[in-house]
N, C-alpha and C. Protein backbone atom coordinates (compact mmCIF):
# COMPACT_ATOMS: atom_id res chain seq x y z
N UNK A 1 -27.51 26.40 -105.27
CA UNK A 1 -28.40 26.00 -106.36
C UNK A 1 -27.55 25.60 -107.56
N UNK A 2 -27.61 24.74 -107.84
CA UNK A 2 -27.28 23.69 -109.16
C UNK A 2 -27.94 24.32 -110.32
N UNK A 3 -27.15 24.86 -111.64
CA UNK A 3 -27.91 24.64 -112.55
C UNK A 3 -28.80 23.46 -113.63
N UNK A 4 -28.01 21.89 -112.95
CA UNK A 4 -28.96 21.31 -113.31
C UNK A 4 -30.36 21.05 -112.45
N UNK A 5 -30.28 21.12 -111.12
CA UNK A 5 -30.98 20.89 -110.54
C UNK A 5 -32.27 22.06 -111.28
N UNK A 6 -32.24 23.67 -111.72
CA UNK A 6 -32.89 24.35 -112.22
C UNK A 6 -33.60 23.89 -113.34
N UNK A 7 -32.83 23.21 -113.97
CA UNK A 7 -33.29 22.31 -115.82
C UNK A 7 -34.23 21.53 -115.07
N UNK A 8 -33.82 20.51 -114.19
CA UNK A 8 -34.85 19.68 -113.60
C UNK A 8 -35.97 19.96 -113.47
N UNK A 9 -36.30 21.00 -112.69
CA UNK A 9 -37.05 21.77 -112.02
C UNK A 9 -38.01 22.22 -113.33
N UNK A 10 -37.09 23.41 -114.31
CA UNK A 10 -38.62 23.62 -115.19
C UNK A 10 -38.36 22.67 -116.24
N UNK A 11 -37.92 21.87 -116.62
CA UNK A 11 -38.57 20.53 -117.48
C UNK A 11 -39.37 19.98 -117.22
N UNK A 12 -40.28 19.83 -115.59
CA UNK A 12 -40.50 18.99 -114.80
C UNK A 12 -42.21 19.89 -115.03
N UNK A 13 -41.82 21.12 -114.00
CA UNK A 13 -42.74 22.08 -113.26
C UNK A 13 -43.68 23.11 -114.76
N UNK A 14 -42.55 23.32 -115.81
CA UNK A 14 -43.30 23.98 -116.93
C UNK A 14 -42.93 23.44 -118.04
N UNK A 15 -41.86 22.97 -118.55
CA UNK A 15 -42.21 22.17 -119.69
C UNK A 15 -43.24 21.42 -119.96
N UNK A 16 -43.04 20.20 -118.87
CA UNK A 16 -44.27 19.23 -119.08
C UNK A 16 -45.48 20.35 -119.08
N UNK A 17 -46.03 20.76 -118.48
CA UNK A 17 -47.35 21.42 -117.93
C UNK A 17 -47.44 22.19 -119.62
N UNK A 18 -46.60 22.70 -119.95
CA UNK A 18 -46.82 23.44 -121.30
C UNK A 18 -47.37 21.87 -122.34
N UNK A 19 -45.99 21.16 -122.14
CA UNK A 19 -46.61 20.11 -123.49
C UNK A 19 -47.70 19.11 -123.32
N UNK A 20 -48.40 18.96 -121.61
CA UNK A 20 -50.08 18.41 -121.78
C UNK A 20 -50.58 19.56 -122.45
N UNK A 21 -50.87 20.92 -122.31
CA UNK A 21 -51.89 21.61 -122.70
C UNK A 21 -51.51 21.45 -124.49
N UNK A 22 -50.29 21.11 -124.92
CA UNK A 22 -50.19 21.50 -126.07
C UNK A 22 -51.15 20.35 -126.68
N UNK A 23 -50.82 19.04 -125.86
CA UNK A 23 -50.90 17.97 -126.48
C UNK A 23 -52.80 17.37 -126.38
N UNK A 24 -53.58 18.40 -125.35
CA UNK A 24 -54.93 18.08 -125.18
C UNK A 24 -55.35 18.78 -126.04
N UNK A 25 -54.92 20.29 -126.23
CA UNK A 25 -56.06 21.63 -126.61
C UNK A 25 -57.00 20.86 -127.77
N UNK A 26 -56.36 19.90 -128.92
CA UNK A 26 -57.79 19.25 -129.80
C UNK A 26 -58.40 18.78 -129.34
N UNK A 27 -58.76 18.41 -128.04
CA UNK A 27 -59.44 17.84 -127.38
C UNK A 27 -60.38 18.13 -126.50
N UNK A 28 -60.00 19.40 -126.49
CA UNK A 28 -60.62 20.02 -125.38
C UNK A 28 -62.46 21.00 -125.95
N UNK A 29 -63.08 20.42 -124.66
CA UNK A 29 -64.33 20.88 -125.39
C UNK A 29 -64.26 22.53 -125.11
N UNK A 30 -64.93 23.33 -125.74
CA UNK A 30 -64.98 24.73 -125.54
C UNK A 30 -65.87 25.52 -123.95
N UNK A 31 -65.12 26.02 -123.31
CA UNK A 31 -64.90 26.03 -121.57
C UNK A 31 -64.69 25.35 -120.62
N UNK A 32 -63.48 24.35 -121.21
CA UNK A 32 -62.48 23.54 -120.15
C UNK A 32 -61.81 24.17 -119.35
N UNK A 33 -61.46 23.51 -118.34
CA UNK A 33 -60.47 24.39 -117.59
C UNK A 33 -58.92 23.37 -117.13
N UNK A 34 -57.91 24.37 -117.51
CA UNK A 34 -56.77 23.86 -117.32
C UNK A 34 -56.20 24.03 -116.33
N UNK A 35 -55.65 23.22 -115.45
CA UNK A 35 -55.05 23.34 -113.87
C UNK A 35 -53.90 23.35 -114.07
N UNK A 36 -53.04 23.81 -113.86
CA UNK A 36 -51.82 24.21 -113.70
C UNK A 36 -51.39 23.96 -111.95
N UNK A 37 -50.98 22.84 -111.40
CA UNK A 37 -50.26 22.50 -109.89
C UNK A 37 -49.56 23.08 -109.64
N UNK A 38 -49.40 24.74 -109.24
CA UNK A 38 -48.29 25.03 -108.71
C UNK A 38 -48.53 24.87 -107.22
N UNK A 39 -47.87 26.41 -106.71
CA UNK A 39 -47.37 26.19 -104.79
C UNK A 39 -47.45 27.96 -104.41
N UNK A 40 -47.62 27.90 -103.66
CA UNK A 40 -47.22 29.61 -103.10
C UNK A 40 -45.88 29.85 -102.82
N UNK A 41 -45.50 28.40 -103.18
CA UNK A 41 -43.39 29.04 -102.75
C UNK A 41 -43.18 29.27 -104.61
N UNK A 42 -44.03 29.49 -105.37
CA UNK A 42 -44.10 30.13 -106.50
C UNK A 42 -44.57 32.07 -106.34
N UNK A 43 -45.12 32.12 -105.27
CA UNK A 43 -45.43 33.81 -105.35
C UNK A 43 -44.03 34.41 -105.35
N UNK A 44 -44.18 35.16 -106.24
CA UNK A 44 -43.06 36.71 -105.35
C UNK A 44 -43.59 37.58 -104.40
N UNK A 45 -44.56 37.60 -104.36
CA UNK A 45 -44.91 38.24 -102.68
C UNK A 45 -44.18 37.67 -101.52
N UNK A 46 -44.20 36.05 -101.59
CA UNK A 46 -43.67 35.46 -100.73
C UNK A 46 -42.60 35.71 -100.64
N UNK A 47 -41.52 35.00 -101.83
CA UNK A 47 -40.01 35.71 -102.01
C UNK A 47 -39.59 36.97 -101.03
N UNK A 48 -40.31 38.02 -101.92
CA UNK A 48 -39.67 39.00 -101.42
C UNK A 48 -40.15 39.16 -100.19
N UNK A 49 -41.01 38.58 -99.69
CA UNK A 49 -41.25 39.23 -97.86
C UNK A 49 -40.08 38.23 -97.16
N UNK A 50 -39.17 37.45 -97.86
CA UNK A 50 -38.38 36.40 -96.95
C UNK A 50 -39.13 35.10 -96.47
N UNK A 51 -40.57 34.91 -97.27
CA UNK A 51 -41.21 33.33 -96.68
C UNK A 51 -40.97 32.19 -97.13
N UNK A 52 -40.10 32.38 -98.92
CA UNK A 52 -39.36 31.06 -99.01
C UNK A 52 -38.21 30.91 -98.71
N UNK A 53 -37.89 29.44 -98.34
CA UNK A 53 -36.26 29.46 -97.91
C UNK A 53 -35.23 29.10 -98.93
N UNK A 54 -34.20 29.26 -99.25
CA UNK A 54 -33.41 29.42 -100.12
C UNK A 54 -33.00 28.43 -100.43
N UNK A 55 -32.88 27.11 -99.88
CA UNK A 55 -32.66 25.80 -99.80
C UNK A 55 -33.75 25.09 -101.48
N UNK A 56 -35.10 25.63 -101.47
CA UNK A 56 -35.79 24.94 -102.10
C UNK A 56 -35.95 26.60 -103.59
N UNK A 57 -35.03 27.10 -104.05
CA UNK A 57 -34.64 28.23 -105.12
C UNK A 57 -35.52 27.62 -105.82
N UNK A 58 -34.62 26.43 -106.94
CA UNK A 58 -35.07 25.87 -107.71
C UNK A 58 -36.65 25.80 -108.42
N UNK A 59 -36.72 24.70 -107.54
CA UNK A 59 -38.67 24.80 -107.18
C UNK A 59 -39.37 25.85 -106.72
N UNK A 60 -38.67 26.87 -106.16
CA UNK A 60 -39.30 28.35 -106.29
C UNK A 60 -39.75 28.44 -107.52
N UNK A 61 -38.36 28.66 -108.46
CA UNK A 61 -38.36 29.70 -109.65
C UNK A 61 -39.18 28.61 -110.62
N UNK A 62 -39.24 27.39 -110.54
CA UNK A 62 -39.87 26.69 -111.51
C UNK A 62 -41.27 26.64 -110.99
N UNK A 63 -41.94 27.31 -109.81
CA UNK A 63 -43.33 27.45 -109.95
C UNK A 63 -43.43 29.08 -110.20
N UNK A 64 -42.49 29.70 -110.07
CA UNK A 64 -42.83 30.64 -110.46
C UNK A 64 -43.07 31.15 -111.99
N UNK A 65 -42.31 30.37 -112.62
CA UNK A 65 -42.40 30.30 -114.42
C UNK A 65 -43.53 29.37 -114.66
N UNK A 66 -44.31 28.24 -114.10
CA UNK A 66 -45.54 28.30 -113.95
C UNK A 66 -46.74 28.90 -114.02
N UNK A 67 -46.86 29.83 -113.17
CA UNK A 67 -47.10 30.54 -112.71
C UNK A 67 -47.53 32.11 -114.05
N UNK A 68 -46.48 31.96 -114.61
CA UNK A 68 -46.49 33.27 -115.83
C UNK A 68 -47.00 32.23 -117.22
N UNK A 69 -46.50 31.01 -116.76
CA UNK A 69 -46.99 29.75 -118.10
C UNK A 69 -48.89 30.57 -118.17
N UNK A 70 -48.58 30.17 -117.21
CA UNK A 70 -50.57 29.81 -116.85
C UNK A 70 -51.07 31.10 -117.36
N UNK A 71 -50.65 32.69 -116.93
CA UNK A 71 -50.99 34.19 -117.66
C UNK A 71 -51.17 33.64 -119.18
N UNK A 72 -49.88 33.59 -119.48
CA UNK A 72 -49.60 33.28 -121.12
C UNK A 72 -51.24 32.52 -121.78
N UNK A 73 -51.08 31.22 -120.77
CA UNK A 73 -52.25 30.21 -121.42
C UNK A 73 -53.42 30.78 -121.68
N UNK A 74 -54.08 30.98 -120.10
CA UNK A 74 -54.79 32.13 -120.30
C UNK A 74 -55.60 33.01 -121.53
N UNK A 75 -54.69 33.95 -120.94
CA UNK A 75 -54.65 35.12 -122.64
C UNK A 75 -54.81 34.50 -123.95
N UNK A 76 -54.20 33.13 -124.46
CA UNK A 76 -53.97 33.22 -125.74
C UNK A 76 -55.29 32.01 -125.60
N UNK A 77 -55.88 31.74 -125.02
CA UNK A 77 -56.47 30.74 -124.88
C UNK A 77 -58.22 30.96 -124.27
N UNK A 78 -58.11 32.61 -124.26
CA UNK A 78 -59.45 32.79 -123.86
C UNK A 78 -60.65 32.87 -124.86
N UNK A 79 -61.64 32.06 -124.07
CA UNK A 79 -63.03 32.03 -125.16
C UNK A 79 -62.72 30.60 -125.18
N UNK A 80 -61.68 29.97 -125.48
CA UNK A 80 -61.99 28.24 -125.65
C UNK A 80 -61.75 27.55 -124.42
N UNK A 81 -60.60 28.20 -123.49
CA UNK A 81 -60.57 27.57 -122.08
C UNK A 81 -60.43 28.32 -121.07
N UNK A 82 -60.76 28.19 -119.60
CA UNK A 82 -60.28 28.72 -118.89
C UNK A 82 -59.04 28.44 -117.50
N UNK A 83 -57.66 29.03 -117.75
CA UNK A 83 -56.79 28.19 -117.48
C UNK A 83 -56.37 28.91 -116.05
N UNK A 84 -56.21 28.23 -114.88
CA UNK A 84 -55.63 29.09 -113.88
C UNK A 84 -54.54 27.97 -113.25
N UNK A 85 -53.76 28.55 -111.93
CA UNK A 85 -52.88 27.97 -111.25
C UNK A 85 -53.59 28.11 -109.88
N UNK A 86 -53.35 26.32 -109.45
CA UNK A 86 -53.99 25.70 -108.08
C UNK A 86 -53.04 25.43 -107.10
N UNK A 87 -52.80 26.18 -105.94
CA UNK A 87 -51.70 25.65 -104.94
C UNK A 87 -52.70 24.41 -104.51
N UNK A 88 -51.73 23.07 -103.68
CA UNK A 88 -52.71 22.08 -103.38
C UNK A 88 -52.77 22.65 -101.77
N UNK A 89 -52.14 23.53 -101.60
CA UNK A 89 -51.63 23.51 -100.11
C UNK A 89 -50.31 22.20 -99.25
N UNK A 90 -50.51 22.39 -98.07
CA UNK A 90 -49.33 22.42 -97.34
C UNK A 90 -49.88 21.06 -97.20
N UNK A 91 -49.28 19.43 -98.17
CA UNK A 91 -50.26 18.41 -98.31
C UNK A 91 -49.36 17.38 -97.68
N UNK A 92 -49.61 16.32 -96.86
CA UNK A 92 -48.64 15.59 -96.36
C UNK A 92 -48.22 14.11 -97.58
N UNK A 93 -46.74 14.81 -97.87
CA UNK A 93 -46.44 13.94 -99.07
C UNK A 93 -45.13 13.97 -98.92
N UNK A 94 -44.20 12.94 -99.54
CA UNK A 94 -42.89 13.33 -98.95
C UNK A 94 -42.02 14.17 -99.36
N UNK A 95 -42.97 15.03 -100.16
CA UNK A 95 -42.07 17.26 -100.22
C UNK A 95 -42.87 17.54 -98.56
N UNK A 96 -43.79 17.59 -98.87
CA UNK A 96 -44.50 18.45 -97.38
C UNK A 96 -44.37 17.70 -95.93
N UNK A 97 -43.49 16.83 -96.06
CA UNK A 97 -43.23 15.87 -95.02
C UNK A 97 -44.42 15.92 -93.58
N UNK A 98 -43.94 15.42 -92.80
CA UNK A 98 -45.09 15.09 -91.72
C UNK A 98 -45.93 15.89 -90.83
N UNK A 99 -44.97 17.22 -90.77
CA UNK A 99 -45.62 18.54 -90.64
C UNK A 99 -46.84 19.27 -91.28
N UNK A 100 -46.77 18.74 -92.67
CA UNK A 100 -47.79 19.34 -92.97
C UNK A 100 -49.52 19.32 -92.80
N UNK A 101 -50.06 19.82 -92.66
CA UNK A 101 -51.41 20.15 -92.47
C UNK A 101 -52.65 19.59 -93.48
N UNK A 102 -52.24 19.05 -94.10
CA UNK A 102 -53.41 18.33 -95.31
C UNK A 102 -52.99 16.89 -95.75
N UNK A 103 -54.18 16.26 -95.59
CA UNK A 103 -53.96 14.69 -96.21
C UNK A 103 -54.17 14.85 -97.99
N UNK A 104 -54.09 13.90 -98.57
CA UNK A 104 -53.67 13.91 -100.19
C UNK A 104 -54.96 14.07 -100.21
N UNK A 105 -56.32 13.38 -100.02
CA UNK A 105 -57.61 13.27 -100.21
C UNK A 105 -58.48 14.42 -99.79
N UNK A 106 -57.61 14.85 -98.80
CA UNK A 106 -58.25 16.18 -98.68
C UNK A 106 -58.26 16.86 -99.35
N UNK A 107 -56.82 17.52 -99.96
CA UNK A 107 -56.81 18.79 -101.17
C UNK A 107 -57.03 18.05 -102.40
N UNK A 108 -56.77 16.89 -102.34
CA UNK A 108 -57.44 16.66 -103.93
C UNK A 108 -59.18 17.28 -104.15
N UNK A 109 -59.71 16.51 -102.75
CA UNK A 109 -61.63 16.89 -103.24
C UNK A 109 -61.34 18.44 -103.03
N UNK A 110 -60.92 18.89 -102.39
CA UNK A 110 -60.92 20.70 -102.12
C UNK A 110 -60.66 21.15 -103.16
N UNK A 111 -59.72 20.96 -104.34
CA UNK A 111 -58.87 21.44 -105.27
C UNK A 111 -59.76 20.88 -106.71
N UNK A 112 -60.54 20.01 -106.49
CA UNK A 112 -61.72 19.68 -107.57
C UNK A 112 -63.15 20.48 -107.06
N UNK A 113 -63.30 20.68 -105.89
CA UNK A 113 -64.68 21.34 -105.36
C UNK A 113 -64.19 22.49 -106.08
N UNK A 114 -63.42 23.52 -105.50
CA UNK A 114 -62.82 24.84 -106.21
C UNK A 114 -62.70 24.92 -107.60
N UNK A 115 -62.08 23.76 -108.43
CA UNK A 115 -62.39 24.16 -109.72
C UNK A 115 -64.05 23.78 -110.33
N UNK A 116 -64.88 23.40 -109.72
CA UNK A 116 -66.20 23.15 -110.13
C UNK A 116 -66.90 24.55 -109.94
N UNK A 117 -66.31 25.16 -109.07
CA UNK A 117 -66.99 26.88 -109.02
C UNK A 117 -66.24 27.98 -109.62
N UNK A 118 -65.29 27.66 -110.40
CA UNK A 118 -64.76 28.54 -111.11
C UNK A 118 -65.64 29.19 -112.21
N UNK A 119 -65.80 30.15 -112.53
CA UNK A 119 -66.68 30.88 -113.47
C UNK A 119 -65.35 31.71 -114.22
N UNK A 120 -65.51 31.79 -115.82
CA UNK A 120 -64.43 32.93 -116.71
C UNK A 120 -63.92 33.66 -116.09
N UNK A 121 -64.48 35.08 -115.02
CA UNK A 121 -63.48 35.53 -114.50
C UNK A 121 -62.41 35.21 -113.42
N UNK A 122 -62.15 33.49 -113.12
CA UNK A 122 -61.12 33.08 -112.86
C UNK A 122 -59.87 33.09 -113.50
N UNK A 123 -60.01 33.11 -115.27
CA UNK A 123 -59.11 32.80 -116.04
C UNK A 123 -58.13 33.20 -115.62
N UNK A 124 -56.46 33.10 -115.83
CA UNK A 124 -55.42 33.23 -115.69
C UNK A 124 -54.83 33.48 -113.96
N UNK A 125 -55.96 33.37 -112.60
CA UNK A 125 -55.55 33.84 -111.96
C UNK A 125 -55.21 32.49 -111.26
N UNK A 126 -54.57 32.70 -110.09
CA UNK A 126 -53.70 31.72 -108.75
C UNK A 126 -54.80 31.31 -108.00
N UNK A 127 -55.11 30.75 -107.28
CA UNK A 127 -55.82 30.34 -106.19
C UNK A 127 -55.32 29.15 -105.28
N UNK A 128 -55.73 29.26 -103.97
CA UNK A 128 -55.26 28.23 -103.04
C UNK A 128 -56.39 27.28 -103.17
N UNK A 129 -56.20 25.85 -102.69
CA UNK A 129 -56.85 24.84 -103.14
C UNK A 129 -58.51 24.86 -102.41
N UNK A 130 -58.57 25.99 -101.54
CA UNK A 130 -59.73 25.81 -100.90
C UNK A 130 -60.70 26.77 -102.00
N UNK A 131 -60.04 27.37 -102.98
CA UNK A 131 -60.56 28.68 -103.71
C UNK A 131 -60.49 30.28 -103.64
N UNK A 132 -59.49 30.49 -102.44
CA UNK A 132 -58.94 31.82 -102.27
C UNK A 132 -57.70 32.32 -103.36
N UNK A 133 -58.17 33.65 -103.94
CA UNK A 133 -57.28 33.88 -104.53
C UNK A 133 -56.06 34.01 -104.16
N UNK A 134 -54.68 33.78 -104.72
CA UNK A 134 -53.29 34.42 -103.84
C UNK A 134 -52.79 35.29 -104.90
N UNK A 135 -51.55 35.69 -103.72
CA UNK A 135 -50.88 37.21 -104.88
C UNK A 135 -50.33 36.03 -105.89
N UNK A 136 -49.65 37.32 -106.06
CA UNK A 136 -48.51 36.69 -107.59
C UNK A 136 -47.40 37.20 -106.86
């Protein structure tokens, strides 16, 4: 693992993601909801059981600071929005290469159906794109 490749990673994965929310919140009507794109190779459940591979660190740790972005948002942000983190799932794109199990159109409508049933006590939590919660 490269430490630039890490800069990459959260400039990319939480910077940006921090400076849309900074740059909408006047905008935002009161019980919006903010999506945050992370991945489950952002859990530490996963980590530590050995399910991510070490090859892709980087993009681990930058969904995993995601991931705590989105708590943060959350919290400081409750009553005007409600902000959580959306894995899209395992989507065939060229990260999830040809193996994977989901077309783009699929988890996109899945990952908009799911946030249309979100109710407040979603705020700050993870969910997979179908609407199951995941660890942290």
């Amino acid at each position: 693992m490269s430490a630039y490749s890490l800069q990459s990673h959260i400039t990319t994965n939480v910077i940006g993601s921090a400076r849309m929310v900074q740059v909408l919140l006047p905008y935002l009507e009161k019980g919006a909801v903010i999506t945050n794109i992370t991945s489950g190779i952002g859990s530490l459940k996963k980590v530590s059981v050995g399910r991510i591979n070490a090859e892709i660190t980087p993009y681990s740790i930058s969904k995993t600071a995601l991931n705590m972005l989105t708590v943060h948002q959350a919290h400081h942000l409750k009553g005007k929005a409600i902000v959580v983190c959306m894995d899209p799932g395992h989507v065939k794109t060229e990260m999830g290469g040809p193996k994977a199990v989901l077309e783009t159109t699929d988890s996109a409508q899945s990952v908009l159906a799911s946030l249309s049933r979100l109710v407040p006590n979603g705020n700050g939590k993870f969910f997979l794109y179908n609407g199951t919660e995941l660890p942290w």
